[in-house]
Protein backbone atom coordinates (compact mmCIF):
# COMPACT_ATOMS: atom_id res chain seq x y z
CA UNK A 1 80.55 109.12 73.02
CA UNK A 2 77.80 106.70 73.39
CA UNK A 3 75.00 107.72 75.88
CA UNK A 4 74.37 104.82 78.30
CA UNK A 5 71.21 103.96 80.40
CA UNK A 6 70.50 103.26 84.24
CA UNK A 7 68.81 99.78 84.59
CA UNK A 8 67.08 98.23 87.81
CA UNK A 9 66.44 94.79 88.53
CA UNK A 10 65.05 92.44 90.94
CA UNK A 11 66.43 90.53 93.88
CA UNK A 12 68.14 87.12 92.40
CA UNK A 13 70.07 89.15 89.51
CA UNK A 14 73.46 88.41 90.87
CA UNK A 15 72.98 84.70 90.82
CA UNK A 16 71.40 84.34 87.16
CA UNK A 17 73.86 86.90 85.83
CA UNK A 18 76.68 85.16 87.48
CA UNK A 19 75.62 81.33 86.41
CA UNK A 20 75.45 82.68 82.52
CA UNK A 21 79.08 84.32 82.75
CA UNK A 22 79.91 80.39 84.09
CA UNK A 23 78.10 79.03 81.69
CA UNK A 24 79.95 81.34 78.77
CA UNK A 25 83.14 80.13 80.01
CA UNK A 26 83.84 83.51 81.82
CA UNK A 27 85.63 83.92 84.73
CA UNK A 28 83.65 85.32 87.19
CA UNK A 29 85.21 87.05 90.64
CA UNK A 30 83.02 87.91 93.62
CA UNK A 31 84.12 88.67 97.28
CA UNK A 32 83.56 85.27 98.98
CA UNK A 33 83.47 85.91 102.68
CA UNK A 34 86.07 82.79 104.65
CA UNK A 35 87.95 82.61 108.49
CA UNK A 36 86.44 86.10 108.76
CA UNK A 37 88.26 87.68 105.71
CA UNK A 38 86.67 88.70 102.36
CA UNK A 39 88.67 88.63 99.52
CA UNK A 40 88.28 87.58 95.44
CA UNK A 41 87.03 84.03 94.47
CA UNK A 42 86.77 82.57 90.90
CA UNK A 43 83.75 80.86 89.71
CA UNK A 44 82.29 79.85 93.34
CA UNK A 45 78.86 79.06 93.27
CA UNK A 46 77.61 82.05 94.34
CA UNK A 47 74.44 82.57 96.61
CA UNK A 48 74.82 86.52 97.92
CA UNK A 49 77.93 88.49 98.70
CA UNK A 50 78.94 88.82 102.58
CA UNK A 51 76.46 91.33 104.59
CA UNK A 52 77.64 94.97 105.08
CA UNK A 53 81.54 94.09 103.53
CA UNK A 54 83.90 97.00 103.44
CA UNK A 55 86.08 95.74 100.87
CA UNK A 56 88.14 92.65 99.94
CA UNK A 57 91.54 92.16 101.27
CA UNK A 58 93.67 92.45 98.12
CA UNK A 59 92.29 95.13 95.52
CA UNK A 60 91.38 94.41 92.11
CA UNK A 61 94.91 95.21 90.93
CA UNK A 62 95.92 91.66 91.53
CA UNK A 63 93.81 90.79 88.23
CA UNK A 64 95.24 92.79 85.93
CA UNK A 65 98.84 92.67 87.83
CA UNK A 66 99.02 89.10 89.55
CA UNK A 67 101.52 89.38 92.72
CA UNK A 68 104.16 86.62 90.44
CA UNK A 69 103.36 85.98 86.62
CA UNK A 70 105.48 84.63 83.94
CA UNK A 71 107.14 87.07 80.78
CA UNK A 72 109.01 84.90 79.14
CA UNK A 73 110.23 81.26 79.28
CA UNK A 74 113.90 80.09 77.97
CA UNK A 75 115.63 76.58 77.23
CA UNK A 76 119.35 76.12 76.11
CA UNK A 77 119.96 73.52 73.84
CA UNK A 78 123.93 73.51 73.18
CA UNK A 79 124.75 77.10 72.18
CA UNK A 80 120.85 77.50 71.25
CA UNK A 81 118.62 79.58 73.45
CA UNK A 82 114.79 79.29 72.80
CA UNK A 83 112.68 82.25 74.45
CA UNK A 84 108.63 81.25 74.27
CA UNK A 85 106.17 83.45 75.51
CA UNK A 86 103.32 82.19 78.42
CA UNK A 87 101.07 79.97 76.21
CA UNK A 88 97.78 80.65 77.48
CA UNK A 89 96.05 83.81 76.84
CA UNK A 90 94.50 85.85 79.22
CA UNK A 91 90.87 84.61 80.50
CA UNK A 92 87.61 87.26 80.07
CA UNK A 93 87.12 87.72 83.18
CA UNK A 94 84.38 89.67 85.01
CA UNK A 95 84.94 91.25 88.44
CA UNK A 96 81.21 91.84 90.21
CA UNK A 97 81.40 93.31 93.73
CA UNK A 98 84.61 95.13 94.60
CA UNK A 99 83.91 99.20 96.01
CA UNK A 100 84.72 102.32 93.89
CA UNK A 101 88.00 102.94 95.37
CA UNK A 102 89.50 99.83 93.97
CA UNK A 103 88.03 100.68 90.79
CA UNK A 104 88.83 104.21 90.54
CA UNK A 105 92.35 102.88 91.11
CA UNK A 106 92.87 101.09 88.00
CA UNK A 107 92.72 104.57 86.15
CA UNK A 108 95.91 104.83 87.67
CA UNK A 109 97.17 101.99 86.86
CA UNK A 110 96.22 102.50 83.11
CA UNK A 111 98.32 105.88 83.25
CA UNK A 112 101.55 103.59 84.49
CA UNK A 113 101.13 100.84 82.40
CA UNK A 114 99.90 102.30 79.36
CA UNK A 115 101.97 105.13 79.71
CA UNK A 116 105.34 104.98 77.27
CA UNK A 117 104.40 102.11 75.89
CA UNK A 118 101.76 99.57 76.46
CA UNK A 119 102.65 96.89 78.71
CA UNK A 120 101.41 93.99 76.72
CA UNK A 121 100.12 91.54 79.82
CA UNK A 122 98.63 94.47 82.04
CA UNK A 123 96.99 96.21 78.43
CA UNK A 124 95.28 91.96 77.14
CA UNK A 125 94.32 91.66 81.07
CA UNK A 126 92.61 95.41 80.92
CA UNK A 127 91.41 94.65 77.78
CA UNK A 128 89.26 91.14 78.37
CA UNK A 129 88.63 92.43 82.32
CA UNK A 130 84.64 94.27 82.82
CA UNK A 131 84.19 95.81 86.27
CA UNK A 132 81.12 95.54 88.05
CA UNK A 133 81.15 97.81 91.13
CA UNK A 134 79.24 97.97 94.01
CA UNK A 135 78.53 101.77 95.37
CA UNK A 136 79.30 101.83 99.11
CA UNK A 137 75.67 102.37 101.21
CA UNK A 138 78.18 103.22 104.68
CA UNK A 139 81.37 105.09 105.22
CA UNK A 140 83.86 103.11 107.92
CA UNK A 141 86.14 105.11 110.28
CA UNK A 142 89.07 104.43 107.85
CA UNK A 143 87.91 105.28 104.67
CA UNK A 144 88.96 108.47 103.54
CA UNK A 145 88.44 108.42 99.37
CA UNK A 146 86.82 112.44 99.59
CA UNK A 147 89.98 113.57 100.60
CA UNK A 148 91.55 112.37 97.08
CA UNK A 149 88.94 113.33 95.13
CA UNK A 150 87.09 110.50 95.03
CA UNK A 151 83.76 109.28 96.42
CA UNK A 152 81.17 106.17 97.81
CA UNK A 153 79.94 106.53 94.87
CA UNK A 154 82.66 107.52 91.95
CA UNK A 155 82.12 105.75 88.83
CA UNK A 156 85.81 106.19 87.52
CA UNK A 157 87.24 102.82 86.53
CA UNK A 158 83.85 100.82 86.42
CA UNK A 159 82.46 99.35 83.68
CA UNK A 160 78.32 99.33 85.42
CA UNK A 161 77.76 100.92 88.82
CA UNK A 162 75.50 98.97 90.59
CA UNK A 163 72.92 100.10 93.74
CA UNK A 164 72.09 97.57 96.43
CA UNK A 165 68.70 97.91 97.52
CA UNK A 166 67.36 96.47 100.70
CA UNK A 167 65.05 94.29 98.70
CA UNK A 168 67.73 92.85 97.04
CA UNK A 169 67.22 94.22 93.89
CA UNK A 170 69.50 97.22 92.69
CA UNK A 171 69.97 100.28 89.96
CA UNK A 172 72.75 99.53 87.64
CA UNK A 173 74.57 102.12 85.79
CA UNK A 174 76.17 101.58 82.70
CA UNK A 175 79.46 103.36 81.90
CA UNK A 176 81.32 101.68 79.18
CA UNK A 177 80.32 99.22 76.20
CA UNK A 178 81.61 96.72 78.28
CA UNK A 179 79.32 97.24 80.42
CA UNK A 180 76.40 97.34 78.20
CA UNK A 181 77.01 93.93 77.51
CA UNK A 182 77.07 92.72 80.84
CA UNK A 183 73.86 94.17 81.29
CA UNK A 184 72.89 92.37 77.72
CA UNK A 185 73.22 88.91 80.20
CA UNK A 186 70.14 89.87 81.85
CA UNK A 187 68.28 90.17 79.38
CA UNK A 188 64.48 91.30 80.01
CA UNK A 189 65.49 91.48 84.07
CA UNK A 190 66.94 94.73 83.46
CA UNK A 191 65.15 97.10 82.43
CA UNK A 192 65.56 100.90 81.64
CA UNK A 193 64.53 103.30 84.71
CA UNK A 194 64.87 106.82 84.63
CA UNK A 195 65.37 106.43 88.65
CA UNK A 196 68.23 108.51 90.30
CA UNK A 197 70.80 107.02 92.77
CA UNK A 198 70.45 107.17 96.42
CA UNK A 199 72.91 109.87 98.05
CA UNK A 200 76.27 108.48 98.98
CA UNK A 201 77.10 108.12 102.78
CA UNK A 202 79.37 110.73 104.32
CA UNK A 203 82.97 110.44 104.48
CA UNK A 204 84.47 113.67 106.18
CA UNK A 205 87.51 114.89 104.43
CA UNK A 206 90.75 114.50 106.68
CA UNK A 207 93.02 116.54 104.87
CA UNK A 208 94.05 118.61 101.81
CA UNK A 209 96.22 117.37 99.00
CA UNK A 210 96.67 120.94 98.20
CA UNK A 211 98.48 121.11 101.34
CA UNK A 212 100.23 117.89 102.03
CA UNK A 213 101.66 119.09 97.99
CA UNK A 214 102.89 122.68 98.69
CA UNK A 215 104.53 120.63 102.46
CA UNK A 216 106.15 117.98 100.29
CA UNK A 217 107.66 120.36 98.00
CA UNK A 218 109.66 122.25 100.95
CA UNK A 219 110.19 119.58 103.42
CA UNK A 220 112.43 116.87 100.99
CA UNK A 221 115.17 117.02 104.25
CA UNK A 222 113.08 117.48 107.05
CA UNK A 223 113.99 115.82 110.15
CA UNK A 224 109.73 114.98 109.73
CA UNK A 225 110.88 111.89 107.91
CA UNK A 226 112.78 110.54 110.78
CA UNK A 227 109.82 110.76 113.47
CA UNK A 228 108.06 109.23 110.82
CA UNK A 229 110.50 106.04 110.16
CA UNK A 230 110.82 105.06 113.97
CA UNK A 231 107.50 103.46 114.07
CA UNK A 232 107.72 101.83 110.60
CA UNK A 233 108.63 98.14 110.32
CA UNK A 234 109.57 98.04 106.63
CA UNK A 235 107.49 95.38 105.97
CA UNK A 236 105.63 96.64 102.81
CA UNK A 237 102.25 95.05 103.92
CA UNK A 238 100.50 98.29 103.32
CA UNK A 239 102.13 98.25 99.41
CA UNK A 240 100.86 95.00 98.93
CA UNK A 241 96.97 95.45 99.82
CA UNK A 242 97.19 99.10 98.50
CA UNK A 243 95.72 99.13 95.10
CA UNK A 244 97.71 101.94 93.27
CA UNK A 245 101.24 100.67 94.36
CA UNK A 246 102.84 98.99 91.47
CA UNK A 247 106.37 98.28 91.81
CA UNK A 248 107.70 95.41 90.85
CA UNK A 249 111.26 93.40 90.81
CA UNK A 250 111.75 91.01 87.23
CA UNK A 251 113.98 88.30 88.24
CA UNK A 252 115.14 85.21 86.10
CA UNK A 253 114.38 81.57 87.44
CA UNK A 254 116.65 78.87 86.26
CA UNK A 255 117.59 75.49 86.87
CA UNK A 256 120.32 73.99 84.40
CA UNK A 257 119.65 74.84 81.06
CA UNK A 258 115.95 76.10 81.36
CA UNK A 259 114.32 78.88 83.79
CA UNK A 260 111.49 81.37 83.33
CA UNK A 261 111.69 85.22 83.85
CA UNK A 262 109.22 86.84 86.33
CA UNK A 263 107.65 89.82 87.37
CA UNK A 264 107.08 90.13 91.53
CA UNK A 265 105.33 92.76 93.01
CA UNK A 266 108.04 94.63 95.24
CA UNK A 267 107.79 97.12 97.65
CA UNK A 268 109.92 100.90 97.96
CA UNK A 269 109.44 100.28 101.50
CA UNK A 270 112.26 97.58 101.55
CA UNK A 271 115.51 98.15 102.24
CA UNK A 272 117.02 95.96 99.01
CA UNK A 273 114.07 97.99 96.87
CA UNK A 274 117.01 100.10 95.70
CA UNK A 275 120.09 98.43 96.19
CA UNK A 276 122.32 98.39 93.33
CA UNK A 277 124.57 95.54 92.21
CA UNK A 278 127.23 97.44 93.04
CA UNK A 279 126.51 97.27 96.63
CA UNK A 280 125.39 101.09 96.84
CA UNK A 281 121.75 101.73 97.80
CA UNK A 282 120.75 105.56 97.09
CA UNK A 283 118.25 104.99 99.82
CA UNK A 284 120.10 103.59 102.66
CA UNK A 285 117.44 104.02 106.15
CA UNK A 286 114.29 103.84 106.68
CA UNK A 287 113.47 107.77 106.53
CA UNK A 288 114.25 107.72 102.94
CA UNK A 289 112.29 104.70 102.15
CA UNK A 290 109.34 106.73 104.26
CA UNK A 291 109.79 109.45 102.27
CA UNK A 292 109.69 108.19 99.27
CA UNK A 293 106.48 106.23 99.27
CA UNK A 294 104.62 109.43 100.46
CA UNK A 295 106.28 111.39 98.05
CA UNK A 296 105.41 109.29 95.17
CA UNK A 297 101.91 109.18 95.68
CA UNK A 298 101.37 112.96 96.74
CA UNK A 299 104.31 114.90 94.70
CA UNK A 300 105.65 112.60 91.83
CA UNK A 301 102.50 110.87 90.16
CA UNK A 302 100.29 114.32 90.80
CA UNK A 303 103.45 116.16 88.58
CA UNK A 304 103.35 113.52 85.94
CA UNK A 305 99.91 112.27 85.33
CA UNK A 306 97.59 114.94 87.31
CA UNK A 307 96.69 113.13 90.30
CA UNK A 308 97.72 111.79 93.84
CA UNK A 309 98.72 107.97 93.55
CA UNK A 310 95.66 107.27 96.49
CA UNK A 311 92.11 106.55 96.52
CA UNK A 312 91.42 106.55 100.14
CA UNK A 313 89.98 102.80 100.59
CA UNK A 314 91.82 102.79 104.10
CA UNK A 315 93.75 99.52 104.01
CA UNK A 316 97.08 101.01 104.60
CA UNK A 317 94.97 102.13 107.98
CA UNK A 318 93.62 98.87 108.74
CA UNK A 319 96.53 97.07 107.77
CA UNK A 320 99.76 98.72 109.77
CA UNK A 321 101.40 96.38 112.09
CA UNK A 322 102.22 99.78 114.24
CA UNK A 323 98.78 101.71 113.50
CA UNK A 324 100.50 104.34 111.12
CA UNK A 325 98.80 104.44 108.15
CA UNK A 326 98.66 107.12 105.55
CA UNK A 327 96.20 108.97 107.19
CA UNK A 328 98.28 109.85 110.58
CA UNK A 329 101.25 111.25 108.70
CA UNK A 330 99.02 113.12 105.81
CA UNK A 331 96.76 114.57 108.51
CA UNK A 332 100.17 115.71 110.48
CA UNK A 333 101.60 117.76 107.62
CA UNK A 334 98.54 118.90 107.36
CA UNK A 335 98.49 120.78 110.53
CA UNK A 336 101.93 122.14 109.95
């Protein structure tokens, strides 16, 4: 394995780094702060990333698994059908900005997707996609990512872990050979340091996988599930900004004698999630649909690939319509 360095550079290294990706025809994706929410922008002209931001809206998932995209297009001619895959390819694309959590997610996402077989537009995506992290420098009330295993400051997923200093300069590590070469666009600014990284904020832990594991594997029936359902609305808002959830619903758009097929994100949380065409749905209420979505990330992905399906960035928290996000009903089992 190749041995990579630590860099540091001075303040004004996000704007000359991110002008040359523009200027090399690479799309380039920094949280742009607008109406009060910060979320993913392509190719804005970029002066400095909002002040103290805890993370963008959507994760990074939505770049390497948009929430619609095209498989496959189709045309009937007569008794001719004529299938043509999306013409263009995917973009290189460089994501500078997003926190460790979202990064650390796409490991799990590689272990889906690239699991069986490779899933062709997730694997190009992956492939042409370098992730630039930013190291968190404060812990918010939501955030839980050391009770998963994680960390402000976990390098899993990235590509260069970057610093912020208060100068506005920063310490970039490198962790891949792609990033390597996104530290090749600075040129002489970065240069080699043998400088450690400052220690990462504090995030108490707020409960114990180990736990919530042995719980899950006993308590499939319990009436827990029920309590739990009463305050949920169903409306899959915490799948959809959560950035290990990956279901999805393929579903073919016609009109006449031409249509495309598509792949939607979708949601276990909804009540036609399951339904079959024959009208039966194995997971009928609410309190199964609960279940299941804890389950999955806590019992089924840690027996099949070796971790929980969760990396603690809090949006579930922040994002409940009824204030009942992962946390509440993790940290309950935990107490029982």
């Amino acid at each position: 394995m190749a041995e990579f360095k630590t860099y540091q550079v001075a303040a004004g290294w996000l704007e000359s780094v991110a002008g040359a990706l523009r200027e090399a025809k690479v799309d380039v994706l920094v949280p742009c702060e607008e109406d009060g929410c910060v979320d993913l922008r392509s190719n804005q002209g970029l002066q400095a990333l909002p002040q103290g931001y805890l993370n963008t809206v959507l994760p990074v998932k939505r770049v390497l698994m948009p929430a619609s995209e095209v498989l496959l297009e189709y045309e009937r001619q007569s008794s001719d059908i004529t299938l043509a895959s999306p013409q263009e390819p995917a973009p290189e694309t460089v994501v500078i900005g997003c926190r460790p959590c979202d990064a650390a997610a796409l490991e799990m996402l590689d272990a889906v997707f690239e699991w069986d077989y490779e899933d062709v537009p997730y694997a190009e995506r992956r492939r042409r996609t370098t992730i630039v992290s930013f190291a968190c420098t404060e812990a918010h009330p939501t955030c839980f990512c050391t009770s998963v295993g994680g960390s402000p400051h976990n390098s899993a997923g990235s590509d260069v872990l970057v610093y912020s200093k208060s100068d506005g300069g920063a310490l970039m590590q490198v962790l891949t050979e792609k990033g390597a070469a996104f530290i090749g666009k600075l040129g002489p600014a970065a240069e080699p340091t043998d400088a450690g990284p400052p220690a990462p904020p504090d995030v108490p832990e707020k409960f114990d996988t180990k736990k919530i594991k042995a719980w899950l594997d006993e308590n499939f029936e319990s009436d827990f599930w029920v309590d739990v359902s009463l305050r949920c609305l169903g409306c899959g808002a915490c799948s959809y900004v959560c950035p290990t959830c990956h279901c999805f619903d393929i579903v073919d758009e016609s009109i006449w004698n031409r249509g495309q097929r598509r792949r939607n994100w979708d949601c276990c949380s909804f009540a036609l999630f399951t339904k079959h065409a024959s009208g039966h749905n194995p997971r009928p209420v609410q309190s199964a649909r609960c279940r299941q979505r804890v389950m999955h990330k806590f019992k089924y992905f840690p027996e099949r690939f070796g971790r929980v399906a969760c990396v603690g960035c809090g949006r579930c928290v922040r994002t409940c319509g009824v204030g009942q996000g992962l946390v509440s009903i993790l940290a309950a089992m935990d107490k029982k």
